[in-house]
N, C-alpha and C. Protein backbone atom coordinates (compact mmCIF):
# COMPACT_ATOMS: atom_id res chain seq x y z
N UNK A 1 34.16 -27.50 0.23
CA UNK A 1 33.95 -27.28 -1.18
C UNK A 1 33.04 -26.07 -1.43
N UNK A 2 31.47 -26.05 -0.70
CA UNK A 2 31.03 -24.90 -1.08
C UNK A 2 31.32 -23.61 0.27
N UNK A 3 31.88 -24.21 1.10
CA UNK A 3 31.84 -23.17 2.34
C UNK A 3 32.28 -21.82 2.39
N UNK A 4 32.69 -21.45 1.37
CA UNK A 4 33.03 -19.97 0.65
C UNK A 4 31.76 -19.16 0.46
N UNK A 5 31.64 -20.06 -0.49
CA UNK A 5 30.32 -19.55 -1.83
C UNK A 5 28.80 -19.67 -0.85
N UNK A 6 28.75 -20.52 0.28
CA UNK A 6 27.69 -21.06 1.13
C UNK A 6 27.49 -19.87 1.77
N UNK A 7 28.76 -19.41 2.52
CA UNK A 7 28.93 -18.15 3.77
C UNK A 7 28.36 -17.21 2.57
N UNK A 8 28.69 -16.84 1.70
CA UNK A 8 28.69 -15.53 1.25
C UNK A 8 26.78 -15.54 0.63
N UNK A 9 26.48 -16.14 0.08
CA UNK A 9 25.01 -16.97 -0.05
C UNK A 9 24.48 -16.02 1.14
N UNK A 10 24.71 -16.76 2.33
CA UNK A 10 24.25 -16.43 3.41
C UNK A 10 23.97 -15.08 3.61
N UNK A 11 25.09 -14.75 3.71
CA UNK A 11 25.27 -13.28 3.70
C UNK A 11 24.27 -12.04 3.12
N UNK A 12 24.44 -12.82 1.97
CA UNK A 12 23.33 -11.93 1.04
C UNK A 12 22.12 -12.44 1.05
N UNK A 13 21.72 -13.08 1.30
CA UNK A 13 20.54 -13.40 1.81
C UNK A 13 19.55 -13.06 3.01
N UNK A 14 20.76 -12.82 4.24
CA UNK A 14 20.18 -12.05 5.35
C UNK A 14 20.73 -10.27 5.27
N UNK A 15 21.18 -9.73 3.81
CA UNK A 15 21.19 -8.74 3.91
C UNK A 15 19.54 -8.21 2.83
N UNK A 16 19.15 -8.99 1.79
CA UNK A 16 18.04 -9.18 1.43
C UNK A 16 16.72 -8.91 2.21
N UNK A 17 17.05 -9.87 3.20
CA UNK A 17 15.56 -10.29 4.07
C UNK A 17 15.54 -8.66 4.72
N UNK A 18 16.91 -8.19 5.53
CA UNK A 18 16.70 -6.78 5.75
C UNK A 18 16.59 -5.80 4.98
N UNK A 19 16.77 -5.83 4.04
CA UNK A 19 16.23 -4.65 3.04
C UNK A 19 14.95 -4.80 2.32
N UNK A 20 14.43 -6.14 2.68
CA UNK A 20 12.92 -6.42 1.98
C UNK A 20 12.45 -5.93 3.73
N UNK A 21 12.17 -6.58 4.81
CA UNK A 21 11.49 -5.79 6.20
C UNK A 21 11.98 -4.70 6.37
N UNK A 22 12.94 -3.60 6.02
CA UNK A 22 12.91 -2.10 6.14
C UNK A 22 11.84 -1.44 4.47
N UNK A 23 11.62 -2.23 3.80
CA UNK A 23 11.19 -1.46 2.91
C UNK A 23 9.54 -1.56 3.18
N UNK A 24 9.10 -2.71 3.73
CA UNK A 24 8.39 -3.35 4.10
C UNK A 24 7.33 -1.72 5.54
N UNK A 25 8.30 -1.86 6.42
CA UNK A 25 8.12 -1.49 7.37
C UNK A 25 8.11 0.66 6.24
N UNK A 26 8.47 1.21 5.75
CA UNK A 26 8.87 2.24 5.11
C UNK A 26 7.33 1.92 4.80
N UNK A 27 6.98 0.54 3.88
CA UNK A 27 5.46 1.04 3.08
C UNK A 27 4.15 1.25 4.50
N UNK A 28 4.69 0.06 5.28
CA UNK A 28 3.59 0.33 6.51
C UNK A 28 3.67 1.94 6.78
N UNK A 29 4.02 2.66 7.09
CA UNK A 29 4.43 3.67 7.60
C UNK A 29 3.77 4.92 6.43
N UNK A 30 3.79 4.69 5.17
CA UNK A 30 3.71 5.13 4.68
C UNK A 30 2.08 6.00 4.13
N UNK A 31 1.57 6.56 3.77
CA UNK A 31 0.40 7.11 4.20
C UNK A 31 0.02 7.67 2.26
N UNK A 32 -1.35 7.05 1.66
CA UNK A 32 -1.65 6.96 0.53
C UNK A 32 -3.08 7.72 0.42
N UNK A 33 -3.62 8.52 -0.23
CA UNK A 33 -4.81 8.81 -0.67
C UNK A 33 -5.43 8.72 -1.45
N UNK A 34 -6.87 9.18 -1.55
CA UNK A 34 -7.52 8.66 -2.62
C UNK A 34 -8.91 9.46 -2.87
N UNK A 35 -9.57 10.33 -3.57
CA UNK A 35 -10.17 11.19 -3.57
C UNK A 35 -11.66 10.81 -4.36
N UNK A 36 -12.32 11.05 -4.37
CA UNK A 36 -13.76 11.04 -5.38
C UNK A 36 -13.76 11.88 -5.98
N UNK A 37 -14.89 11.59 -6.98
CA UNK A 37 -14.63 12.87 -7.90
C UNK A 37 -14.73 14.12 -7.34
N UNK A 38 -14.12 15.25 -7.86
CA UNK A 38 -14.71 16.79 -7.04
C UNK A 38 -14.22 16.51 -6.10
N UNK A 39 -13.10 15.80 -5.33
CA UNK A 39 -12.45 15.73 -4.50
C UNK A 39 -13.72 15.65 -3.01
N UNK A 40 -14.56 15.54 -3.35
CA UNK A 40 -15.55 15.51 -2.42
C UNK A 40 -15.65 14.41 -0.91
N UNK A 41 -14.66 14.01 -1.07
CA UNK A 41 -14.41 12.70 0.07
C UNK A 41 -12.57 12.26 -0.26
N UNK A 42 -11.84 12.68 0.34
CA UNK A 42 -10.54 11.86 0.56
C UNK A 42 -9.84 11.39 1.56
N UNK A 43 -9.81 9.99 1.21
CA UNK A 43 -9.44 8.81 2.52
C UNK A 43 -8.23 8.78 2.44
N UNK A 44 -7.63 8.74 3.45
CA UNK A 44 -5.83 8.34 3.51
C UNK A 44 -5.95 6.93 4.50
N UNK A 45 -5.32 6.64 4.11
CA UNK A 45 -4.49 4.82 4.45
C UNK A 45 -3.35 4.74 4.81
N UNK A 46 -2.69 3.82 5.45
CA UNK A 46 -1.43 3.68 5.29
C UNK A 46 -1.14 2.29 4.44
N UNK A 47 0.16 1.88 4.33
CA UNK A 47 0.45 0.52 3.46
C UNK A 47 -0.13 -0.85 4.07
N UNK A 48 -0.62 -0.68 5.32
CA UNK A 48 -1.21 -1.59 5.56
C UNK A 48 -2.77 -1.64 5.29
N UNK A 49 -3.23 -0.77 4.58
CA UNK A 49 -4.59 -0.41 4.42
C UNK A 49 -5.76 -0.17 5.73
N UNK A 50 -4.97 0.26 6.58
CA UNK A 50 -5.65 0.75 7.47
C UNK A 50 -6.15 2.20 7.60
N UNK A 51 -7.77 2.44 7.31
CA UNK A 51 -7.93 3.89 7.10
C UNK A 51 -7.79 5.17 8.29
N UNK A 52 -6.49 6.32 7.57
CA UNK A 52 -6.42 6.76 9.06
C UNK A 52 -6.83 8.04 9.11
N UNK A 53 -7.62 8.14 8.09
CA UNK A 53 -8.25 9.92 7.98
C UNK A 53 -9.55 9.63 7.40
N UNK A 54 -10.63 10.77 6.98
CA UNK A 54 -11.51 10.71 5.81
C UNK A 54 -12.04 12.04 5.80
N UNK A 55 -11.98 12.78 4.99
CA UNK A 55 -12.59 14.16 5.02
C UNK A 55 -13.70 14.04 3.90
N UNK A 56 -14.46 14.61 4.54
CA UNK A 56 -16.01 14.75 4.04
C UNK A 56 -16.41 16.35 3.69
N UNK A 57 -16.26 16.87 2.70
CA UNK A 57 -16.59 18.11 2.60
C UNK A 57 -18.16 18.61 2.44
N UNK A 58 -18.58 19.21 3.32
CA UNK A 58 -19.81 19.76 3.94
C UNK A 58 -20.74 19.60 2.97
N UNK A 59 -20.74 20.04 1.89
CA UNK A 59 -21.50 20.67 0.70
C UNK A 59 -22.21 19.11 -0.03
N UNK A 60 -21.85 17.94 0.11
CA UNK A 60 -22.04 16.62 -0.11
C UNK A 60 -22.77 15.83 0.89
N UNK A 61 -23.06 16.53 2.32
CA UNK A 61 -23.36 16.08 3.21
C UNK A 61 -25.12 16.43 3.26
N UNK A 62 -25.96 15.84 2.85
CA UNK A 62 -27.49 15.67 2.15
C UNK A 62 -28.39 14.57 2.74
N UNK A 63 -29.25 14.94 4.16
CA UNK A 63 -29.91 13.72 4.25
C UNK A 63 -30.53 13.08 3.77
N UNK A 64 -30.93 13.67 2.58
CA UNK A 64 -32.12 13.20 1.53
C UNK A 64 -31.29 12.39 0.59
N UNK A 65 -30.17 12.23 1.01
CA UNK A 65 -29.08 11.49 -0.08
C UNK A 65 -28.26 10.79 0.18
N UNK A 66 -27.91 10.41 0.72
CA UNK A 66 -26.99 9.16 2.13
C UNK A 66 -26.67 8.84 1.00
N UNK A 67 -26.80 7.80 0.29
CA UNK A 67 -26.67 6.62 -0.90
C UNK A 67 -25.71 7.78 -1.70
N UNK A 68 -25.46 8.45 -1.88
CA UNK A 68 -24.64 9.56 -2.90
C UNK A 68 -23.47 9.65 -1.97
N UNK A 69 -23.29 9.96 -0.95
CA UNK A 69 -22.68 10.00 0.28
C UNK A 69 -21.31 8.33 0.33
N UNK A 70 -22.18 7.65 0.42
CA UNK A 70 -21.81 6.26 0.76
C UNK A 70 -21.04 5.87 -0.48
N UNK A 71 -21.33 6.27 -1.98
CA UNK A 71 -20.91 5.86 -3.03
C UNK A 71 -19.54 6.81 -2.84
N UNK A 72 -19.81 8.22 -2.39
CA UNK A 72 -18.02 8.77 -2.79
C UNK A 72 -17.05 8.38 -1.90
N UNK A 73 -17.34 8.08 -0.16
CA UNK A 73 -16.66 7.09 0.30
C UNK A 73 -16.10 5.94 -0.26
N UNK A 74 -16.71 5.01 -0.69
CA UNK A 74 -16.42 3.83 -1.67
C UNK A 74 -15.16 4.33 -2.57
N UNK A 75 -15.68 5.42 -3.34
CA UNK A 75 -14.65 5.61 -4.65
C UNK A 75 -13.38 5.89 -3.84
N UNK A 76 -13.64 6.58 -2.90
CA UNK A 76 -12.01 7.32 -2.33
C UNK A 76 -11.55 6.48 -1.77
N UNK A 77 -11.89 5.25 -0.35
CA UNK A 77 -11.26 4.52 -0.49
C UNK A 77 -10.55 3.05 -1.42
N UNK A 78 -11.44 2.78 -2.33
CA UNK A 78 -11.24 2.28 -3.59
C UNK A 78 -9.31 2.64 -4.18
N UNK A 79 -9.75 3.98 -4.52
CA UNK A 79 -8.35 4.41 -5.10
C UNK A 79 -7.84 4.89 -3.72
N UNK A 80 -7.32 4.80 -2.75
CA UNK A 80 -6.20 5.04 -2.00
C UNK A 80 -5.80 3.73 -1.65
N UNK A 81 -6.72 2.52 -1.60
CA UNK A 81 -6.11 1.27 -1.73
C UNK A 81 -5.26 0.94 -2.41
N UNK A 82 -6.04 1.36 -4.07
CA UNK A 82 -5.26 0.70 -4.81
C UNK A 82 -4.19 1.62 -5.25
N UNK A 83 -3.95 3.06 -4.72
CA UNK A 83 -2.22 3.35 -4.53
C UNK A 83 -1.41 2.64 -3.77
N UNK A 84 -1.45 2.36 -2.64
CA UNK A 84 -1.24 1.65 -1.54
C UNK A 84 -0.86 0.11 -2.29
N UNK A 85 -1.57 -0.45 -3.21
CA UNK A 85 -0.88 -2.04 -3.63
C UNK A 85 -0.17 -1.51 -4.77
N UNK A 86 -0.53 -0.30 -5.49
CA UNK A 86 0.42 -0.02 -6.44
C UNK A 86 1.97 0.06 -5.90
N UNK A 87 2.12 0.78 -5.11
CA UNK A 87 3.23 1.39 -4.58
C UNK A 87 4.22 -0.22 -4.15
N UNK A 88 3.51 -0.79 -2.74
CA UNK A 88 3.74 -2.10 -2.61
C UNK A 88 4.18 -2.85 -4.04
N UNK A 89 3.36 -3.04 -4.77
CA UNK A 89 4.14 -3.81 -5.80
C UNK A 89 4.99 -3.59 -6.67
N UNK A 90 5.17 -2.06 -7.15
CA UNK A 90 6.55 -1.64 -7.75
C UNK A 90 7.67 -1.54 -6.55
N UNK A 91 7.85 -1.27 -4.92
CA UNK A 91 8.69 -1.15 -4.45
C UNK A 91 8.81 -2.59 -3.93
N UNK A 92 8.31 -3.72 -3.50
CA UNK A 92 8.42 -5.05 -3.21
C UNK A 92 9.24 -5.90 -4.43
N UNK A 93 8.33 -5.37 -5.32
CA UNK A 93 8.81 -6.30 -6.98
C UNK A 93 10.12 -6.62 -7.08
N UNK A 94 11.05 -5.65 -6.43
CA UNK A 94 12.30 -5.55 -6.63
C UNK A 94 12.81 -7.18 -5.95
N UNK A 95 12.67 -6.94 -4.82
CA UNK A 95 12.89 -8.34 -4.50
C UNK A 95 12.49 -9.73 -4.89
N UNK A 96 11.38 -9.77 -5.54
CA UNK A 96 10.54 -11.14 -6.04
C UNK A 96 11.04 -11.43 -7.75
N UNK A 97 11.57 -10.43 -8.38
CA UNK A 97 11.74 -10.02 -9.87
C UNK A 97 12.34 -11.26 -9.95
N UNK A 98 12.09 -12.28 -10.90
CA UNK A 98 12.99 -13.19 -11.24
C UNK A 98 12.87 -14.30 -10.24
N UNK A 99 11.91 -14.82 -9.48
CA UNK A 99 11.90 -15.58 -8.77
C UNK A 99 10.44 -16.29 -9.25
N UNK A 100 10.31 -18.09 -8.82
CA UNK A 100 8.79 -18.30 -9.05
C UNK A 100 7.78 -17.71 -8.29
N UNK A 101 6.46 -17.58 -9.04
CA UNK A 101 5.46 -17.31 -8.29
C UNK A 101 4.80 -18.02 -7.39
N UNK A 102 3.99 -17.66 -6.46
CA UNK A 102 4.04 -18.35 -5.54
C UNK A 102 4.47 -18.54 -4.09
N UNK A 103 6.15 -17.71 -4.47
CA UNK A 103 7.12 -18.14 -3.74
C UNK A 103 6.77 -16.81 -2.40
N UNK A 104 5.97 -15.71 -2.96
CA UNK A 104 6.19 -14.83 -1.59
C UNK A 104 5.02 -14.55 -1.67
């Protein structure tokens, strides 16, 4: 009775799961930044939020000032994170759109 409609279910379902782990694997891979003001510190990430760069431009670099230092780190990785879940959640969304929450 449903063994038509069941197979084909199937089907699309394990063509799903592979196009959600290649997109998946595309965001890992994928490499996000994130700058302070004056561009004075920018961290790159990848989608897994693992930091894989940080450039520190000289002119910010103040021993009498560490704490100024430490704050534009913060900001830059701050926003290259949160490109990194931006991105993730408009290119993931696709798959979850219309489903309960919760569910992934």
């Amino acid at each position: 009775m449903f063994g038509g409609n069941m197979q084909g279910m199937m089907k699309q379902m394990k063509k799903l799961q592979k196009e959600m782990a290649d997109t998946q694997e595309e965001l890992s891979n994928s490499k996000f930044t994130g700058a302070s003001s004056n561009d004075y510190v920018i961290a790159t990430v990848n989608g897994d939020k693992e930091l894989l760069d940080i450039e520190i431009k000289p002119e910010v670099v103040d021993p009498d000032d560490v704490e100024l230092l430490q704050d534009l780190i913060v900001e830059a990785l701050k926003k290259a994170t949160a490109t990194a879940d931006a991105t993730q959640k408009q290119k993931m969304g696709k798959f979850t759109a219309g489903m309960p929450s919760g569910l992934f």
